[in-house]
PDB file of N, CA and C in Angstrom:
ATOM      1  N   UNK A   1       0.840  -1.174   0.000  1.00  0.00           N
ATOM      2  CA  UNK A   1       0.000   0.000   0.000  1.00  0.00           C
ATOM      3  C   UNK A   1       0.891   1.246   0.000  1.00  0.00           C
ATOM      4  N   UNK A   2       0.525   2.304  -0.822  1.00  0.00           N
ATOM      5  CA  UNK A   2       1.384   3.656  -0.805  1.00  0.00           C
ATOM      6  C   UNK A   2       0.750   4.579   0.326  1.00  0.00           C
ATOM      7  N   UNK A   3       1.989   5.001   0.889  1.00  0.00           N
ATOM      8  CA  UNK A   3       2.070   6.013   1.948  1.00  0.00           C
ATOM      9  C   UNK A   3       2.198   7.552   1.591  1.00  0.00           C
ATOM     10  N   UNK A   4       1.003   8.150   1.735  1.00  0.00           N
ATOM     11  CA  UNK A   4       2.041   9.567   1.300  1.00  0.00           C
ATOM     12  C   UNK A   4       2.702  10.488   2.368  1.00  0.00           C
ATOM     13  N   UNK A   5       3.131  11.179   2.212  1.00  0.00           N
ATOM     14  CA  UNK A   5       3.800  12.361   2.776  1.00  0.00           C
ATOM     15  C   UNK A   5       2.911  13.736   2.651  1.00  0.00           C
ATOM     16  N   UNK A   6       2.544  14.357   3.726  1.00  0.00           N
ATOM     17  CA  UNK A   6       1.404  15.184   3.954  1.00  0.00           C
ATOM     18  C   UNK A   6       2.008  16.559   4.056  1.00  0.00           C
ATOM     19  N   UNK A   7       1.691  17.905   3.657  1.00  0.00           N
ATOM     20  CA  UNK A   7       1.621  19.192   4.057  1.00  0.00           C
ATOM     21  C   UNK A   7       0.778  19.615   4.443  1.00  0.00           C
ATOM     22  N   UNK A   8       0.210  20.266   5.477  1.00  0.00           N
ATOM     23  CA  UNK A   8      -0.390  21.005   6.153  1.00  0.00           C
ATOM     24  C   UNK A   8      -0.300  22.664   6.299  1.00  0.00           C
ATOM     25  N   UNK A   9      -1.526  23.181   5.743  1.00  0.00           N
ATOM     26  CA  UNK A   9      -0.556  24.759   5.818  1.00  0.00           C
ATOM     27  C   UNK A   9      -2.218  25.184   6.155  1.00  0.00           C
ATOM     28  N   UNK A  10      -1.485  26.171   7.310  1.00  0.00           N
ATOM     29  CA  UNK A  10      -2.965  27.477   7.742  1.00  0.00           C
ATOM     30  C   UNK A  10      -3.189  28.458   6.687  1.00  0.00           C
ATOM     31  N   UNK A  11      -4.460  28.509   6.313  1.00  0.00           N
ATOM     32  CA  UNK A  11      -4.882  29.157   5.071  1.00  0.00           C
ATOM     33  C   UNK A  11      -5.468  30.548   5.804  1.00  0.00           C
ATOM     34  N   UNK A  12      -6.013  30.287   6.733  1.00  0.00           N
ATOM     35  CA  UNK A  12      -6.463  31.517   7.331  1.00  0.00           C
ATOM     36  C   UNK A  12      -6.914  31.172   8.551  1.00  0.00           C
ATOM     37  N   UNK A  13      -7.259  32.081   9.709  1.00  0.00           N
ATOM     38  CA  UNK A  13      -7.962  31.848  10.946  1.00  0.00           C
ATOM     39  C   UNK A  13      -9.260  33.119  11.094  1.00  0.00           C
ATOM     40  N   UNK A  14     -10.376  32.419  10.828  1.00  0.00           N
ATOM     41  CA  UNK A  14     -11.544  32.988  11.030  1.00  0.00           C
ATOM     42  C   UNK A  14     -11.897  33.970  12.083  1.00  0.00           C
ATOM     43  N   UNK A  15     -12.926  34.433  12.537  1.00  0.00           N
ATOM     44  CA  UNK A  15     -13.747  35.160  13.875  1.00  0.00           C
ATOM     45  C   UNK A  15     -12.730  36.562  14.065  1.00  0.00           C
ATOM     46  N   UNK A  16     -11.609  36.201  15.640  1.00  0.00           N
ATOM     47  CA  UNK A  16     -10.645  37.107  15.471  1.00  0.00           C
ATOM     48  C   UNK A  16      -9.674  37.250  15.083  1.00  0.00           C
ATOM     49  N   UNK A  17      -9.286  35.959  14.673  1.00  0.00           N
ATOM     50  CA  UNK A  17      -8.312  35.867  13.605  1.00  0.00           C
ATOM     51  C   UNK A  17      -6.528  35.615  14.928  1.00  0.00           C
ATOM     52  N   UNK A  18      -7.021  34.936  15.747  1.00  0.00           N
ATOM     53  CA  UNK A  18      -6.263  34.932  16.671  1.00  0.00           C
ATOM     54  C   UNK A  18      -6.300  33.150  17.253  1.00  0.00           C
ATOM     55  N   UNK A  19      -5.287  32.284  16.973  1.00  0.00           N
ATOM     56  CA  UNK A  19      -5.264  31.676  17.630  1.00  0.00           C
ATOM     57  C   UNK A  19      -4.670  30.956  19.228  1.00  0.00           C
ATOM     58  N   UNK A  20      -5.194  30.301  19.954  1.00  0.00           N
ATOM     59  CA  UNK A  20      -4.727  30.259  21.305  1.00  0.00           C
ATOM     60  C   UNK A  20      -3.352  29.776  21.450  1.00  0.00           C
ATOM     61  N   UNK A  21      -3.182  28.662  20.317  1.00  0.00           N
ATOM     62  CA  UNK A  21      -2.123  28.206  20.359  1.00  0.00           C
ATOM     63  C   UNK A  21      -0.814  28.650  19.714  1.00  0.00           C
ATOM     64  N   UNK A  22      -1.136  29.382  19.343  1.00  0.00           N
ATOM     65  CA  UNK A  22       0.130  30.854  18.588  1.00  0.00           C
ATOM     66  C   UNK A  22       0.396  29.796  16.860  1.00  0.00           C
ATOM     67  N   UNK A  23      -0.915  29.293  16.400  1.00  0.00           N
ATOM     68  CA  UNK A  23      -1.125  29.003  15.104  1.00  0.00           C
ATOM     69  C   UNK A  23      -0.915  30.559  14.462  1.00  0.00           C
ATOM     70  N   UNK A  24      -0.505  30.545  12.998  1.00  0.00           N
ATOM     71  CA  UNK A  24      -0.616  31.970  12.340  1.00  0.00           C
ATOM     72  C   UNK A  24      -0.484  31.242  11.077  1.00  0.00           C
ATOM     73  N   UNK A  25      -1.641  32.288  10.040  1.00  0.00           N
ATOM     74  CA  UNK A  25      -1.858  32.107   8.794  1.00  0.00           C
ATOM     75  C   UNK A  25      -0.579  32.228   8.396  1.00  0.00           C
ATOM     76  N   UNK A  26      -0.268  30.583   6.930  1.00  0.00           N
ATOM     77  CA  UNK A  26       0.960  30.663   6.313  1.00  0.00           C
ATOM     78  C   UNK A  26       1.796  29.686   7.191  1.00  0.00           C
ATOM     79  N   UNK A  27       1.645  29.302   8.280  1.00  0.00           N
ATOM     80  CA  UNK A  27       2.083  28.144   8.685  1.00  0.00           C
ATOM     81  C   UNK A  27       2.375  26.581   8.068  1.00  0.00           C
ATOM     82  N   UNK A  28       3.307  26.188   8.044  1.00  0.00           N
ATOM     83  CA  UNK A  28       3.254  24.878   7.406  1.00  0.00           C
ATOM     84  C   UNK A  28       3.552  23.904   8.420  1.00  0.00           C
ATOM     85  N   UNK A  29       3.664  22.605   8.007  1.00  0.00           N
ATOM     86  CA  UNK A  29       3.620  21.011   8.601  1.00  0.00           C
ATOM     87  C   UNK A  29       3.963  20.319   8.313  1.00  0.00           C
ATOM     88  N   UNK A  30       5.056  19.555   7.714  1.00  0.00           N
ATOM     89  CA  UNK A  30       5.220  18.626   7.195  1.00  0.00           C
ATOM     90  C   UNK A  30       4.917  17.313   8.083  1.00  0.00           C
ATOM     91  N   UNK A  31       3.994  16.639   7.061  1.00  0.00           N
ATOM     92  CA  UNK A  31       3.783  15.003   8.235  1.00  0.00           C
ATOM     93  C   UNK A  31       4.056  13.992   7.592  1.00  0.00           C
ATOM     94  N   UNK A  32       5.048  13.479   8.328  1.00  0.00           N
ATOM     95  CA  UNK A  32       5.832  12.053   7.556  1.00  0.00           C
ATOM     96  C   UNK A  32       5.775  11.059   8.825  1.00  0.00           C
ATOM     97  N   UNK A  33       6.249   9.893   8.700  1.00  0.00           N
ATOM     98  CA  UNK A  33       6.280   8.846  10.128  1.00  0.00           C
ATOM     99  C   UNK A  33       6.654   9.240  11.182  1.00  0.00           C
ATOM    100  N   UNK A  34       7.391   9.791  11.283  1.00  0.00           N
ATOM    101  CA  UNK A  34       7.706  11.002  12.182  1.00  0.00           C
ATOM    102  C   UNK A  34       7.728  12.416  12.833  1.00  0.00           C
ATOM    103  N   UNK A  35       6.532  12.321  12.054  1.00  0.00           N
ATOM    104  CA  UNK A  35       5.844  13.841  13.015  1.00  0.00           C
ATOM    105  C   UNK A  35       4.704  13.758  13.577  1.00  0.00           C
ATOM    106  N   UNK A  36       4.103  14.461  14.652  1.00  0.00           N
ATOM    107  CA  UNK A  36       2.781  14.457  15.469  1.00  0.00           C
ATOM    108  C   UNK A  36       2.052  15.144  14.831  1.00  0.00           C
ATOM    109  N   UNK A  37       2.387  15.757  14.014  1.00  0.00           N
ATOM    110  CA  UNK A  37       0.981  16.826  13.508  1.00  0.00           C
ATOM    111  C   UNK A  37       1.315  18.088  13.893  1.00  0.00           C
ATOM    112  N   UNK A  38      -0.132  18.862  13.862  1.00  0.00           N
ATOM    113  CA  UNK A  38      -0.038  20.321  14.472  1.00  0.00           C
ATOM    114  C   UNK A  38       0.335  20.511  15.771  1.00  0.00           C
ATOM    115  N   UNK A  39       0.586  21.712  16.365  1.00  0.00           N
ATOM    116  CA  UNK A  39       0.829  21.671  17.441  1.00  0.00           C
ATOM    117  C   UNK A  39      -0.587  22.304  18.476  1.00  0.00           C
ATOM    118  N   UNK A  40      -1.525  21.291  18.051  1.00  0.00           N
ATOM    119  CA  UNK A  40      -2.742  21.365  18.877  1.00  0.00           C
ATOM    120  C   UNK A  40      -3.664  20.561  19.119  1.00  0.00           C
ATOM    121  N   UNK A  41      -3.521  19.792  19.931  1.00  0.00           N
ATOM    122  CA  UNK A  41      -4.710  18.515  20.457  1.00  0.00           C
ATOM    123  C   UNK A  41      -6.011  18.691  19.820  1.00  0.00           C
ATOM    124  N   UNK A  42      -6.480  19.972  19.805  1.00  0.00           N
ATOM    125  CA  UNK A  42      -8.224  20.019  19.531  1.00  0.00           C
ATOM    126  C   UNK A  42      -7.501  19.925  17.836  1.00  0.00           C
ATOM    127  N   UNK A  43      -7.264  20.801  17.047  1.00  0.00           N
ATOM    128  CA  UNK A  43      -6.973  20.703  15.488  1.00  0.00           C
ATOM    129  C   UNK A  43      -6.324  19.503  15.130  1.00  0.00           C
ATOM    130  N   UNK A  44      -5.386  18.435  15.328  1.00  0.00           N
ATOM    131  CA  UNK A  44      -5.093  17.645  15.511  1.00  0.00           C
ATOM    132  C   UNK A  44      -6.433  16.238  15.897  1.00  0.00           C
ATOM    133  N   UNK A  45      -6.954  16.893  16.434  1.00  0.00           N
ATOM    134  CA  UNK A  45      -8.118  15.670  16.668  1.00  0.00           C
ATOM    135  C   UNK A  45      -9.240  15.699  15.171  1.00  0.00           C
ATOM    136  N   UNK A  46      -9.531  17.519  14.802  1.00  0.00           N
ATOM    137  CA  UNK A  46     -10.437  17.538  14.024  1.00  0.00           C
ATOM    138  C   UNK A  46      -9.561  16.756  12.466  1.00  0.00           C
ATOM    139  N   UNK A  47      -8.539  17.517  12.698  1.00  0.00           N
ATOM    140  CA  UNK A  47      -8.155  17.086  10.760  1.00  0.00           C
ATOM    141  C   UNK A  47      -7.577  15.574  10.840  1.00  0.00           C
ATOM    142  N   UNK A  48      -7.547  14.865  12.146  1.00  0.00           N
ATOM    143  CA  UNK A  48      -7.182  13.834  11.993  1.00  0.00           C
ATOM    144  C   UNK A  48      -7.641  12.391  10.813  1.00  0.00           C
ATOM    145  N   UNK A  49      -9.015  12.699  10.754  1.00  0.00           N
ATOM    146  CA  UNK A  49      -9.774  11.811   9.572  1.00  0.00           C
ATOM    147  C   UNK A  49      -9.314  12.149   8.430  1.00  0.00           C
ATOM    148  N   UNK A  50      -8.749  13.364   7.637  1.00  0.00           N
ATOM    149  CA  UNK A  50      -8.258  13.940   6.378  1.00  0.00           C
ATOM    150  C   UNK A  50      -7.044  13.259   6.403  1.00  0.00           C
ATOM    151  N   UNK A  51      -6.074  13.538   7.612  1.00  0.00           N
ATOM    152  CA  UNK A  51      -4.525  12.970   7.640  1.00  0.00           C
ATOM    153  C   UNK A  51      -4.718  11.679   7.063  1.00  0.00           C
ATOM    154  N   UNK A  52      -5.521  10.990   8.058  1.00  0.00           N
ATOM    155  CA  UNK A  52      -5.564   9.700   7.746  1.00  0.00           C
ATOM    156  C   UNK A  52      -5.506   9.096   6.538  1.00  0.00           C
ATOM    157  N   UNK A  53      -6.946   9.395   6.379  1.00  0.00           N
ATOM    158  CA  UNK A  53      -7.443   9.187   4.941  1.00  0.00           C
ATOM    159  C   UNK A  53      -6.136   9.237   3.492  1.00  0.00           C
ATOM    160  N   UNK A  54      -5.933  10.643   4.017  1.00  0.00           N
ATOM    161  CA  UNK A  54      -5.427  11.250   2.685  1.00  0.00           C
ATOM    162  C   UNK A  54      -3.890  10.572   2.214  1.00  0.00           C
ATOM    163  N   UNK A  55      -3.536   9.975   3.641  1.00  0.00           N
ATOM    164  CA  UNK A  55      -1.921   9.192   3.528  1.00  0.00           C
ATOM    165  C   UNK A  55      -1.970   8.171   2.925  1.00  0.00           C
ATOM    166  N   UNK A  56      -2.995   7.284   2.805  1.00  0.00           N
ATOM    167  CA  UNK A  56      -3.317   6.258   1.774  1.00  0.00           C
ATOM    168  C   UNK A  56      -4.212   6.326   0.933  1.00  0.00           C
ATOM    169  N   UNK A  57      -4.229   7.152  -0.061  1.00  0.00           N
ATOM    170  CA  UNK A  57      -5.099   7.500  -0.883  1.00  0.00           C
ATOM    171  C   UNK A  57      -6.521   7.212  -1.436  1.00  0.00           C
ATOM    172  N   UNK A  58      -7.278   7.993   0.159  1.00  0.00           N
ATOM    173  CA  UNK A  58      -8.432   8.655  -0.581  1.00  0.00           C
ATOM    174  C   UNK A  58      -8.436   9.928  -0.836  1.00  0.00           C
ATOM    175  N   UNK A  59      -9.395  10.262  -1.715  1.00  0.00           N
ATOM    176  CA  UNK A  59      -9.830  11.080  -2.160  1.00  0.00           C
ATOM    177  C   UNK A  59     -11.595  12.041  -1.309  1.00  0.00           C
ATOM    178  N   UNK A  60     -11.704  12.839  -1.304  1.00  0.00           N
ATOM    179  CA  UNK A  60     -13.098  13.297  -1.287  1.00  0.00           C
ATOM    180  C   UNK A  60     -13.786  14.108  -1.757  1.00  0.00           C
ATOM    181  N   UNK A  61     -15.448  13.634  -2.094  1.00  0.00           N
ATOM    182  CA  UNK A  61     -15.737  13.839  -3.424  1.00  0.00           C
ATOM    183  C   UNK A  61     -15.924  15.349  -3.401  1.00  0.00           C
ATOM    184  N   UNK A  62     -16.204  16.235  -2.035  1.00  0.00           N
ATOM    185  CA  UNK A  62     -16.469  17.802  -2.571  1.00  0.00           C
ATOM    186  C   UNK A  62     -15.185  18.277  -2.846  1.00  0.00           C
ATOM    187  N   UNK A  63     -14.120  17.820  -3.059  1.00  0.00           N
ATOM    188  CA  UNK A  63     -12.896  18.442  -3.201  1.00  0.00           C
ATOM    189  C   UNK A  63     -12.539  18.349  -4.502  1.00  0.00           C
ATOM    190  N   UNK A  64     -12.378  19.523  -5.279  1.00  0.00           N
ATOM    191  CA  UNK A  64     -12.022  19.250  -6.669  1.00  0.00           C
ATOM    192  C   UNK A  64     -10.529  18.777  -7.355  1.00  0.00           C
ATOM    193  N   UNK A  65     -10.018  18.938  -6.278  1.00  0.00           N
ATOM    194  CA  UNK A  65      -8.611  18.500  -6.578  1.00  0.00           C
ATOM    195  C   UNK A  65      -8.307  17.107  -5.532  1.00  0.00           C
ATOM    196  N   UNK A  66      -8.242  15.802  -5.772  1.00  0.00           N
ATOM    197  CA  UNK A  66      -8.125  14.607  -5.552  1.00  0.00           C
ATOM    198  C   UNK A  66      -7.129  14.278  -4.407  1.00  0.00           C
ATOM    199  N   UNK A  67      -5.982  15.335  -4.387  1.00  0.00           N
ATOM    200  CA  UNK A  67      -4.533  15.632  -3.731  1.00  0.00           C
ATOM    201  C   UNK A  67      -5.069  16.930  -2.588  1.00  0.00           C
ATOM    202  N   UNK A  68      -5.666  17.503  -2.252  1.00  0.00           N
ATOM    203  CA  UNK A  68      -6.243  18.484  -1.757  1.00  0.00           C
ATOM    204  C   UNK A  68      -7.402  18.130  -0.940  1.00  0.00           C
ATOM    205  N   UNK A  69      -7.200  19.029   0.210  1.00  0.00           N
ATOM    206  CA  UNK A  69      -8.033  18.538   1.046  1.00  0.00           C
ATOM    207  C   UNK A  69      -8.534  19.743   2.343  1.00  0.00           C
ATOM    208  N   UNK A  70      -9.371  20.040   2.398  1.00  0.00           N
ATOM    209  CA  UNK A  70      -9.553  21.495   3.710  1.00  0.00           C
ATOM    210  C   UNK A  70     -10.609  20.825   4.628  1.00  0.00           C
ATOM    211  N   UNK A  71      -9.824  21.136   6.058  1.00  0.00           N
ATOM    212  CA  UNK A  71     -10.209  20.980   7.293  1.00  0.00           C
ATOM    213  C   UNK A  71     -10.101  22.306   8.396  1.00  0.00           C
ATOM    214  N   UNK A  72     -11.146  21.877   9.439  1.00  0.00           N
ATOM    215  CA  UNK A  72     -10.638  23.192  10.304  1.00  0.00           C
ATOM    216  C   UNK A  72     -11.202  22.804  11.975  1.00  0.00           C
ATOM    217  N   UNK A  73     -10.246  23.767  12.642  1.00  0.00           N
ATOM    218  CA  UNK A  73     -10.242  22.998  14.197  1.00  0.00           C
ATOM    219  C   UNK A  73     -11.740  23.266  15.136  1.00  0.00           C
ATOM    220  N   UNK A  74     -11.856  22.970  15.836  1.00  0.00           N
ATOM    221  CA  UNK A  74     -13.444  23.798  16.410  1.00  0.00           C
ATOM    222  C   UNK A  74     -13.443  24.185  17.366  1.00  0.00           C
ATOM    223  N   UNK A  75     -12.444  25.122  17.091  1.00  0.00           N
ATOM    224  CA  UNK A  75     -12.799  26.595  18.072  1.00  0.00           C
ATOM    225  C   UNK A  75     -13.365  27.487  17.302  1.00  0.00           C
ATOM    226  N   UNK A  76     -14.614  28.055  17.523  1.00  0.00           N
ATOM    227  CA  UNK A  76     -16.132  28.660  17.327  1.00  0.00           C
ATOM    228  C   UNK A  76     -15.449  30.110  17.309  1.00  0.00           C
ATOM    229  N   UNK A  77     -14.867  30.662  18.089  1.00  0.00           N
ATOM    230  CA  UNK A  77     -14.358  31.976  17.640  1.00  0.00           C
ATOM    231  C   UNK A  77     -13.329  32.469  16.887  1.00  0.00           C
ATOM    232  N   UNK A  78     -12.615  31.107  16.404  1.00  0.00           N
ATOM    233  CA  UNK A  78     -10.820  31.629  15.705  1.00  0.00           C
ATOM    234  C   UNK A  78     -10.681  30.337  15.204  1.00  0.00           C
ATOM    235  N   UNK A  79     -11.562  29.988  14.368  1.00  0.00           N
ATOM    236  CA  UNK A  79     -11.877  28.753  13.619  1.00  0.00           C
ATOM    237  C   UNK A  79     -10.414  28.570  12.722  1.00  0.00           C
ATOM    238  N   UNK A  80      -9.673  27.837  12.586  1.00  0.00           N
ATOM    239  CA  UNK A  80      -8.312  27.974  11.971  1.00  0.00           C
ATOM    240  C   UNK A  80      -8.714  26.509  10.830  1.00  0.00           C
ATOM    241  N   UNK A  81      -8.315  27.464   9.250  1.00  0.00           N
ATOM    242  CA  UNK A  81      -8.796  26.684   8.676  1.00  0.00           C
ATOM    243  C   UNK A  81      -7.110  25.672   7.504  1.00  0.00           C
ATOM    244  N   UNK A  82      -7.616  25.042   7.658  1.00  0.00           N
ATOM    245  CA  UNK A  82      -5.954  24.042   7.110  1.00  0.00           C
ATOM    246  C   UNK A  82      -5.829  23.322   5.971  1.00  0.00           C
ATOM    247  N   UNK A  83      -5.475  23.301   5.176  1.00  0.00           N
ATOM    248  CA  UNK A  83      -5.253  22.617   3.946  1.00  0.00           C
ATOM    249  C   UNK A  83      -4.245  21.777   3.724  1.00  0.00           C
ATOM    250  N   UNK A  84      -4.775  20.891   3.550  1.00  0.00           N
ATOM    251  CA  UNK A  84      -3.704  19.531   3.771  1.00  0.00           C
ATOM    252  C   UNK A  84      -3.475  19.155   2.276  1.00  0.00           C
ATOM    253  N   UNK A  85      -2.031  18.654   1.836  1.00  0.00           N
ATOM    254  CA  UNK A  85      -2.173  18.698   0.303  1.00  0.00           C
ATOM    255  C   UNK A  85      -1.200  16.796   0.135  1.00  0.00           C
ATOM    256  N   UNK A  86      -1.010  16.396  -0.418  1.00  0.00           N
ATOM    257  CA  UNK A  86      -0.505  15.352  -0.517  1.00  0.00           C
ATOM    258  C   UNK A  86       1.051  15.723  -1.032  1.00  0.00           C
ATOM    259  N   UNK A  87       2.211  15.455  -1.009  1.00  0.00           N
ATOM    260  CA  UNK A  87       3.344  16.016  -1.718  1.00  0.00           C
ATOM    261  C   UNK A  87       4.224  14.508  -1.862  1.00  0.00           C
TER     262      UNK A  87
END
């Protein structure tokens, strides 16, 4: 089975545009066997089904690009939104 290699990048942070965890738009991630992810338990929990998914190739269908993928954490006031891309 093929494994991919994941980027993660903050596209923007919604409401105040402030996140708790000192996230900032333009952030990147690289996730390979050896990385944890973001550096945030709650965002980390939400985009976890995309990571997953997306490392052994699925796809989903509202996404027009097959390699592309947008998730976001759920905090209700500084909603931080993430785009995970396959590389």
């Amino acid at each position: 089975m093929t494994t991919y290699n994941l980027k993660v990048t903050v596209t923007e942070i919604r409401g105040k545009g402030h996140c708790e965890y000192g996230i900032k738009k333009g952030d990147t991630f690289l996730l390979d066997d050896d990385t944890k992810g973001v550096p945030c338990m709650y965002a980390n929990s939400a985009i976890f089904p995309f990571i997953s998914g997306m490392r052994y190739g699925a796809a989903f269908p509202w996404e027009p690009d097959p390699n592309v993928g947008y998730a976001c954490c759920p905090d209700p006031y500084n909603t931080v939104v993430f785009k995970i891309e396959r590389v």
